[in-house]
N, C-alpha and C. Protein backbone atom coordinates (compact mmCIF):
# COMPACT_ATOMS: atom_id res chain seq x y z
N UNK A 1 -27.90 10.64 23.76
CA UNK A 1 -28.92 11.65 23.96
C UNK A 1 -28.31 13.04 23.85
N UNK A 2 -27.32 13.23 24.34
CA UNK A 2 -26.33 14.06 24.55
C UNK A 2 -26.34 15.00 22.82
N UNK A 3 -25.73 13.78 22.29
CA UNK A 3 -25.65 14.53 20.57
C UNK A 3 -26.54 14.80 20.09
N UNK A 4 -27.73 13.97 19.99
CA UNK A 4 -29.35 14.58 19.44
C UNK A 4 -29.24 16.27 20.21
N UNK A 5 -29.01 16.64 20.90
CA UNK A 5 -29.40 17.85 21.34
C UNK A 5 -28.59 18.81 21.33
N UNK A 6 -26.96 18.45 21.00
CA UNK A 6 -26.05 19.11 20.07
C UNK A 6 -26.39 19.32 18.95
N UNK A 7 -26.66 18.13 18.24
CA UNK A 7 -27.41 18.43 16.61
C UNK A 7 -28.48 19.03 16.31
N UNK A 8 -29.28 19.33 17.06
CA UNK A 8 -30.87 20.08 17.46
C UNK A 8 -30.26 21.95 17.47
N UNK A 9 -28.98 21.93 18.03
CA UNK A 9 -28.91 23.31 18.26
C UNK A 9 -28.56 23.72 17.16
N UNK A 10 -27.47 22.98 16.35
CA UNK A 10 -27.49 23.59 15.36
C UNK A 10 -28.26 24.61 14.43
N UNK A 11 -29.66 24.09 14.69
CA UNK A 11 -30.41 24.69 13.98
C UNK A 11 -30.57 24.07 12.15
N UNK A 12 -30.00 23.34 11.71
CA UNK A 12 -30.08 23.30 10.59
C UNK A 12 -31.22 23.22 9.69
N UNK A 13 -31.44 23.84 8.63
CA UNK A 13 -32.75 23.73 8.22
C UNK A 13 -32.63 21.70 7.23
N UNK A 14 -33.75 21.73 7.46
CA UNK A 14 -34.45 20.08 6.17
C UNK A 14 -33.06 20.42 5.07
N UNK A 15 -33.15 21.41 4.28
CA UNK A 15 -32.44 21.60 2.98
C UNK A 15 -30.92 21.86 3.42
N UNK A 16 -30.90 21.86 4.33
CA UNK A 16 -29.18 22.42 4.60
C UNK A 16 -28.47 20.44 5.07
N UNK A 17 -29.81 19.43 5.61
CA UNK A 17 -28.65 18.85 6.34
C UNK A 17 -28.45 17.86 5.61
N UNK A 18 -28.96 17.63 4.44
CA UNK A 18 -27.98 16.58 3.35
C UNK A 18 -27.02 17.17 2.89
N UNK A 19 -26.59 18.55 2.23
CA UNK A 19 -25.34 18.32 1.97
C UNK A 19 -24.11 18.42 2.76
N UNK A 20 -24.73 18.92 4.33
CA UNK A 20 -23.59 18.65 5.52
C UNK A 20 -23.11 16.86 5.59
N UNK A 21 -23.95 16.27 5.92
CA UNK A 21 -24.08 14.45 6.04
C UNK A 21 -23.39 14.40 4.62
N UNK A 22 -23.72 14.62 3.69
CA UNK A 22 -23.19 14.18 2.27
C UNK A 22 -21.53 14.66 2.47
N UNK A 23 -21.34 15.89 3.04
CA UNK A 23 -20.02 16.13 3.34
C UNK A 23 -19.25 15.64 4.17
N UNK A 24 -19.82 15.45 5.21
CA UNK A 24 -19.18 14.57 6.68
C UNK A 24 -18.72 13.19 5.99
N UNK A 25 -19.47 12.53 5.23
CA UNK A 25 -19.18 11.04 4.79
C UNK A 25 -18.07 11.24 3.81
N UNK A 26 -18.21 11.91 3.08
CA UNK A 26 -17.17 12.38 1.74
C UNK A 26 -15.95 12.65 2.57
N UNK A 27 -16.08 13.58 4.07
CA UNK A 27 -14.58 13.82 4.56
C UNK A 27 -14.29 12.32 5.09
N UNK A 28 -15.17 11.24 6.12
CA UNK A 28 -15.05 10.03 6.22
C UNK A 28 -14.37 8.87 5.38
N UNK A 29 -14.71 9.25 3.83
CA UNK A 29 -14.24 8.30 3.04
C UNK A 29 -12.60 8.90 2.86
N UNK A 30 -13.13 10.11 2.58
CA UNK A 30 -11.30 10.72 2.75
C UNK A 30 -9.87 10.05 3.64
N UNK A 31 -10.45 10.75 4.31
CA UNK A 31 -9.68 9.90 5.51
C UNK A 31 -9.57 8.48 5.95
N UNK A 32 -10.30 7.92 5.81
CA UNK A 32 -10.34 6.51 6.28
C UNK A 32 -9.90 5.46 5.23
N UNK A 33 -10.60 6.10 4.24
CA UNK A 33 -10.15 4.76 2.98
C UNK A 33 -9.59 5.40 1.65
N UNK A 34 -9.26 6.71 1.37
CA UNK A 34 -8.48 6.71 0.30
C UNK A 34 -7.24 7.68 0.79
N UNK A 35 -6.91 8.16 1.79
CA UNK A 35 -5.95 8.94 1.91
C UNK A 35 -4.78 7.59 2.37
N UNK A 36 -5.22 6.54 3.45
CA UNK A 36 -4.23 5.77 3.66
C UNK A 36 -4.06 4.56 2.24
N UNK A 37 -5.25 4.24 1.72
CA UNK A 37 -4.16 3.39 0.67
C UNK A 37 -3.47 4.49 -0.59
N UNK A 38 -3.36 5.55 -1.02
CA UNK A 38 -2.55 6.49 -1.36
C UNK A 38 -1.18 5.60 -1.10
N UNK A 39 -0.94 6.41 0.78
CA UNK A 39 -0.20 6.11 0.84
C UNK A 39 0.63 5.14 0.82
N UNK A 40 -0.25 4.15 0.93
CA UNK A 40 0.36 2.55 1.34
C UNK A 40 1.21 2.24 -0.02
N UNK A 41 0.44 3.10 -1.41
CA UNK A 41 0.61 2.61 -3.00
C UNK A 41 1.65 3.33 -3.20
N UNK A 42 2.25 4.67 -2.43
CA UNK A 42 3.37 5.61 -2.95
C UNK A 42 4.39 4.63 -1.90
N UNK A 43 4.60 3.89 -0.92
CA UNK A 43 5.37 3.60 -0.17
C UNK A 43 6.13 2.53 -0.72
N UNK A 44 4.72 1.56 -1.64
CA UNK A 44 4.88 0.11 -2.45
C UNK A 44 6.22 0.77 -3.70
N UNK A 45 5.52 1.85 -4.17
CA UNK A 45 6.27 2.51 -5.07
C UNK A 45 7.50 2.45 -5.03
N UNK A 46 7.78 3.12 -4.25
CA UNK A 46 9.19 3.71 -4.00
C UNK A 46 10.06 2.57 -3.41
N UNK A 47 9.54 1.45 -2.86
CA UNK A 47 10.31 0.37 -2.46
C UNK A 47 10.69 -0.73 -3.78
N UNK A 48 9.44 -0.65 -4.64
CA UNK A 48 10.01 -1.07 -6.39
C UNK A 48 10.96 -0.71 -6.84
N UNK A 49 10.89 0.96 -6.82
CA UNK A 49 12.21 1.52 -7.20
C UNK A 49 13.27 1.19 -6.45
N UNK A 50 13.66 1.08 -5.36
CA UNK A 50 14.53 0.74 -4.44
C UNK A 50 15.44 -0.79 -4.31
N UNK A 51 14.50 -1.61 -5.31
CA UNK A 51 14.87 -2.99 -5.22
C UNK A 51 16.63 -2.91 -6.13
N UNK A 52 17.38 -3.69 -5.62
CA UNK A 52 18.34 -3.77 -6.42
C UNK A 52 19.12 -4.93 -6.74
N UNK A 53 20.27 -5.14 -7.58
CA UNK A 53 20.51 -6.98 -7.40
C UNK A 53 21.29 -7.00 -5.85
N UNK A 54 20.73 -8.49 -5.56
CA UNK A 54 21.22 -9.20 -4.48
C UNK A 54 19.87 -9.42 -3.57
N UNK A 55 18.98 -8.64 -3.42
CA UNK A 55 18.47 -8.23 -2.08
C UNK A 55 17.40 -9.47 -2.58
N UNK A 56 16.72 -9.91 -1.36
CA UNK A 56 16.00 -11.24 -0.90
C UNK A 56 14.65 -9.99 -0.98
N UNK A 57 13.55 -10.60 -2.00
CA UNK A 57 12.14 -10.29 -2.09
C UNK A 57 11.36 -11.37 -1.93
N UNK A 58 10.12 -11.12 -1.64
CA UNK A 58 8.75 -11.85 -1.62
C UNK A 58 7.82 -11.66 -2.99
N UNK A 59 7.42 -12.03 -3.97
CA UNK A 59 6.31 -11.80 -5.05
C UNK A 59 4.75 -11.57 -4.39
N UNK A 60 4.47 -11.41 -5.10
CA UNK A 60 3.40 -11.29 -4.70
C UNK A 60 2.19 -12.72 -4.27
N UNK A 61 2.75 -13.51 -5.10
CA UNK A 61 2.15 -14.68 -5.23
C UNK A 61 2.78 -15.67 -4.21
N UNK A 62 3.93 -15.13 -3.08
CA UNK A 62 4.24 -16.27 -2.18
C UNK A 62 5.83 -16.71 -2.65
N UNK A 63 6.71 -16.31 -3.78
CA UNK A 63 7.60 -16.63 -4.40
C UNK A 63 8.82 -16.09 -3.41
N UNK A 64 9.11 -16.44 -2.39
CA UNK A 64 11.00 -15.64 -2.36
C UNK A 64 12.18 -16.08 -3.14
N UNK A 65 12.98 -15.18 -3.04
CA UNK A 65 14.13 -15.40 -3.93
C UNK A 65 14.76 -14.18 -3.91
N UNK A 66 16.13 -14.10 -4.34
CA UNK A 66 16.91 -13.13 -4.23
C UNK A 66 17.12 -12.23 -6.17
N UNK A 67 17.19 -11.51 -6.12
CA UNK A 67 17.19 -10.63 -7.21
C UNK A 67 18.43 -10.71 -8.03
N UNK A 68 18.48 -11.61 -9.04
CA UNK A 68 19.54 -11.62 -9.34
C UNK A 68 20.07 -10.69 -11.25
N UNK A 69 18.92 -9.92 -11.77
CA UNK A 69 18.74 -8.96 -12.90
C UNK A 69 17.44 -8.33 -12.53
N UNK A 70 18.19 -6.57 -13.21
CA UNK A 70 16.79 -6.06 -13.42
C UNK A 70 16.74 -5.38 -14.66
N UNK A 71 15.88 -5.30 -15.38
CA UNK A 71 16.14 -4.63 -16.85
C UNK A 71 14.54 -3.52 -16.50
N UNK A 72 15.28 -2.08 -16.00
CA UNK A 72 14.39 -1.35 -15.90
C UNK A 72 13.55 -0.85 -17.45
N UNK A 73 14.04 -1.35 -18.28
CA UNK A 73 13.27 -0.89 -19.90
C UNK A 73 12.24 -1.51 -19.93
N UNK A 74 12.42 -3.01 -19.95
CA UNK A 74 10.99 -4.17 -19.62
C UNK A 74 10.43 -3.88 -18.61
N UNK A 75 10.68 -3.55 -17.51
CA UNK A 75 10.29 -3.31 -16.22
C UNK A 75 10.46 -4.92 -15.52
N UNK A 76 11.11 -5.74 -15.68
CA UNK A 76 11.21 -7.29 -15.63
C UNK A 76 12.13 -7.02 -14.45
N UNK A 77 11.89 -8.22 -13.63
CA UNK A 77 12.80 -8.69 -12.85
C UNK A 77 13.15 -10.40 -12.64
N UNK A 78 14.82 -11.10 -12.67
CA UNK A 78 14.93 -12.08 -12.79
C UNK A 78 15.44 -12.47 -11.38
N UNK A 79 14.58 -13.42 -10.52
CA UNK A 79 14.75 -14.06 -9.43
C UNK A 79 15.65 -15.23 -9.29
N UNK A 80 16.59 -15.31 -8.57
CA UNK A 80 17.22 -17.09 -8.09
C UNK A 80 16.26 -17.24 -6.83
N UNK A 81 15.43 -18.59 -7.40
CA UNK A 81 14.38 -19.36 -6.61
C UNK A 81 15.34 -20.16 -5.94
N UNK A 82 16.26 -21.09 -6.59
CA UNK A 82 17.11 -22.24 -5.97
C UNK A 82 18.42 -22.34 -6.85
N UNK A 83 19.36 -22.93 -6.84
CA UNK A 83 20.53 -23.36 -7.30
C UNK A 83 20.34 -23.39 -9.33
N UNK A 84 20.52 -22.42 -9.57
CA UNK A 84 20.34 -22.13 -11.10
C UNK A 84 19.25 -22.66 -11.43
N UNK A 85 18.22 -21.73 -10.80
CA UNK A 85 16.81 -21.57 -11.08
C UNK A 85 16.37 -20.19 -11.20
N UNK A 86 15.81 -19.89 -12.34
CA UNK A 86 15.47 -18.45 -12.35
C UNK A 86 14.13 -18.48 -13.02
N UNK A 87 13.34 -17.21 -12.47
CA UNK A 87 12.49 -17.01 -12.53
C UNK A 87 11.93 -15.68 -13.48
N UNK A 88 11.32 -14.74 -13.92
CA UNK A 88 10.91 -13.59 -14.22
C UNK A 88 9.79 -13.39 -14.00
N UNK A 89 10.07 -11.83 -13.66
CA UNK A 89 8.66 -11.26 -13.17
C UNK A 89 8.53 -9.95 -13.65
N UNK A 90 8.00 -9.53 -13.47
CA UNK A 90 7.48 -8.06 -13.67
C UNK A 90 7.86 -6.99 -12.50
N UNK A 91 8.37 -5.96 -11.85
CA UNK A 91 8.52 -5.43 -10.62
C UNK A 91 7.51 -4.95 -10.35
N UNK A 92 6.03 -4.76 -10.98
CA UNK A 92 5.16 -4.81 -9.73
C UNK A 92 4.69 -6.03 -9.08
N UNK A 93 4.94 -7.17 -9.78
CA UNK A 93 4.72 -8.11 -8.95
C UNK A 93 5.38 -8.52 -7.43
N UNK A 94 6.48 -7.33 -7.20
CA UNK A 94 7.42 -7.90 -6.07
C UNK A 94 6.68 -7.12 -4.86
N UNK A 95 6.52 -7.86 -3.93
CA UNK A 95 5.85 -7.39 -2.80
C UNK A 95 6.46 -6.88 -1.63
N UNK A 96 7.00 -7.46 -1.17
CA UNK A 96 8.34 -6.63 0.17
C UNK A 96 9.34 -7.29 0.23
N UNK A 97 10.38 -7.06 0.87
CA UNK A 97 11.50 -8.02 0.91
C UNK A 97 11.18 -8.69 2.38
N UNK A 98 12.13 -9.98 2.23
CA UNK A 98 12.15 -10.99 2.24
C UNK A 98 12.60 -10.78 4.02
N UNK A 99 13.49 -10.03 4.37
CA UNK A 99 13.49 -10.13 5.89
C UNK A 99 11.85 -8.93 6.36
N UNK A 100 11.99 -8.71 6.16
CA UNK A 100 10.10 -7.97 6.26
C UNK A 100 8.99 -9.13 6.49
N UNK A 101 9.51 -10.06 5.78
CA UNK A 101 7.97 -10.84 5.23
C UNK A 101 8.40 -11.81 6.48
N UNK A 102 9.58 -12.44 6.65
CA UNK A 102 9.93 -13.38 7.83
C UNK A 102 9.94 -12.51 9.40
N UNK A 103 10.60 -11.47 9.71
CA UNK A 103 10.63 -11.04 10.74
C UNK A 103 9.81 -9.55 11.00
N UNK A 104 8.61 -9.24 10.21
CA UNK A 104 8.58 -8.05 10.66
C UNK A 104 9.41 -6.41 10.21
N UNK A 105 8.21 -5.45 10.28
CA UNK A 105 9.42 -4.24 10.31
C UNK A 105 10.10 -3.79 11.68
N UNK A 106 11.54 -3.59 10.88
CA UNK A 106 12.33 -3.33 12.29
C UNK A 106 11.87 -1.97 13.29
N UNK A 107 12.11 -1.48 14.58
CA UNK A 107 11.76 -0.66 14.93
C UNK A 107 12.25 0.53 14.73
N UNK A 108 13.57 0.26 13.68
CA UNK A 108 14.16 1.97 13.73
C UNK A 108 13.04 2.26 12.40
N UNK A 109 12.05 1.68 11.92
CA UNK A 109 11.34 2.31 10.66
C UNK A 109 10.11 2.67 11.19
């Protein structure tokens, strides 16, 4: 009841309060749903770039394995699944590494 009569003082005229509401939602979508996956996609980013040989990843599809080539020209990456088993992928297919996906992020991050 409280806000109806905050919003009443405003005063706003009929023609003024759609493009306030049209704005309020537009800052809503802002914030809520495209400013954090941004970030989530620059973080994915930069951890692609970051991958290097040796390190234990997850695919995207459920695959772990440790990184054993990367040929940044193809953008390819070649996985050891098991005992001279290899795999290729693409590096956006790699999803987080592999102590991430089993234990969590640590708390110093």
């Amino acid at each position: 009841m409280k806000f109806q009569a905050l919003f009443l003082q405003l005063e706003l005229s009929p023609s003024m309060t759609t493009p306030v509401m049209l704005g309020l939602m537009l800052a809503i979508f802002y914030f809520f749903l495209i400013r954090p996956q941004a970030q989530r996609q620059k973080k994915q980013t930069a951890f692609q770039d970051a991958i290097k040989k040796g390190d234990k990843v997850v695919t995207s599809a459920g695959i772990m394995g440790r990184v054993s080539k990367i040929d940044k020209e193809e953008g390819s990456i070649t996985l050891e699944v098991g005992k001279n088993t290899y795999l290729d992928f693409t590096v956006g297919s790699i999803s987080h590494d592999l102590t991430v996906a089993k234990y969590g992020e640590s708390e110093s991050e």
